[in-house]
Protein backbone atom coordinates (compact mmCIF):
# COMPACT_ATOMS: atom_id res chain seq x y z
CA UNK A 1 5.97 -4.16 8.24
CA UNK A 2 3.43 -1.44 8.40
CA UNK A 3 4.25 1.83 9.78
CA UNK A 4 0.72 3.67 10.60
CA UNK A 5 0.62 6.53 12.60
CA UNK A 6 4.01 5.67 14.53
CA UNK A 7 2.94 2.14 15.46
CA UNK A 8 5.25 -0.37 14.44
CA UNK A 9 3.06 -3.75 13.21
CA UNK A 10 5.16 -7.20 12.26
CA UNK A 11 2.94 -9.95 10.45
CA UNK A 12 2.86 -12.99 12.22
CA UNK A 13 5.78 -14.97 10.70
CA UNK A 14 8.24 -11.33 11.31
CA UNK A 15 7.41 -11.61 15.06
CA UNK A 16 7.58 -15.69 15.25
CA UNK A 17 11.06 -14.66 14.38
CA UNK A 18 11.89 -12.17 16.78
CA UNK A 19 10.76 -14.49 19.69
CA UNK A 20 12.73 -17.54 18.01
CA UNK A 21 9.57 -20.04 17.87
CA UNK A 22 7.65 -21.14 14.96
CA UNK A 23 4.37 -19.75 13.80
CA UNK A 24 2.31 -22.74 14.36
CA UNK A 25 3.77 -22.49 18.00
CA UNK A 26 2.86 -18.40 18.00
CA UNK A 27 -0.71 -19.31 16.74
CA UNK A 28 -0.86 -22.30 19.54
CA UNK A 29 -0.20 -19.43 21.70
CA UNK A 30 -2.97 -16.87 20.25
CA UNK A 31 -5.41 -19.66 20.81
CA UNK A 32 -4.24 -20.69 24.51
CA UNK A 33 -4.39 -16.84 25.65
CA UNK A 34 -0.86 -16.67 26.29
CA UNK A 35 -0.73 -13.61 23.29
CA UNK A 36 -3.57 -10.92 22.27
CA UNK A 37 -2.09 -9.72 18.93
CA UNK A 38 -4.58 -7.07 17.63
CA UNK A 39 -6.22 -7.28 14.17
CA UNK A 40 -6.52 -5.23 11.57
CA UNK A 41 -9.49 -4.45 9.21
CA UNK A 42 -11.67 -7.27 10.43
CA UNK A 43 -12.34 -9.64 13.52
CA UNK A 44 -11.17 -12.78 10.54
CA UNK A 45 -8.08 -10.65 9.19
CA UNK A 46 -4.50 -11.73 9.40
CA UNK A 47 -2.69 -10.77 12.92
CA UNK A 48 -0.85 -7.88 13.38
CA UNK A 49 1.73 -7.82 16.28
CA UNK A 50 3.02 -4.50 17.87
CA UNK A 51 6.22 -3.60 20.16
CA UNK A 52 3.57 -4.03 23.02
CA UNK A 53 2.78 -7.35 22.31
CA UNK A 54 6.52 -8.21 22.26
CA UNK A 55 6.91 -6.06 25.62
CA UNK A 56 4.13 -7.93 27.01
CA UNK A 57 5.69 -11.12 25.93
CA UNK A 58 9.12 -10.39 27.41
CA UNK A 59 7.49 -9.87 30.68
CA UNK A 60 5.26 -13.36 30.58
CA UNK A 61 8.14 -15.32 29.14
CA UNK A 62 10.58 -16.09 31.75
CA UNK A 63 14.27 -15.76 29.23
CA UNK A 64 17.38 -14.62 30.19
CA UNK A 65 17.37 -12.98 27.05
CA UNK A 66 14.83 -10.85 25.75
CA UNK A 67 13.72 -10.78 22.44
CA UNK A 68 13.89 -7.54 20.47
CA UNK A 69 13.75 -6.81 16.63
CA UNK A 70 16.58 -6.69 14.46
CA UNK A 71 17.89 -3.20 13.48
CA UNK A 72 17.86 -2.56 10.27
């Protein structure tokens, strides 16, 4: 995880985690439009998920349980 400027980032495979699905299912997702993970560095670069994207997530994905990250 990258801490810049007080903005917590998780790599794709730390926030496939978080929200219990795979990564090929959190890139199916990226692709359909369900998620808009921003990017670092380039428009090509590797995703970078932030607490908003898992906030936004919680509120599009109808669980019981939401999904937060582990304290460490």
């Amino acid at each position: 995880m990258n801490n810049t400027s007080d903005t917590q980032y998780f790599t794709a495979k730390e926030f496939a985690k978080i929200i219990r699905v795979s990564v090929k299912t959190l890139y199916n997702k990226v692709y359909e439009g369900e998620l808009e993970p921003s990017r670092l560095f380039s428009n090509r670069g590797p995703y970078r998920f932030t607490q908003k994207d898992l906030e936004e997530y919680n509120k599009t994905n109808h669980r019981s349980k939401k999904c937060k990250p582990k304290k460490k």
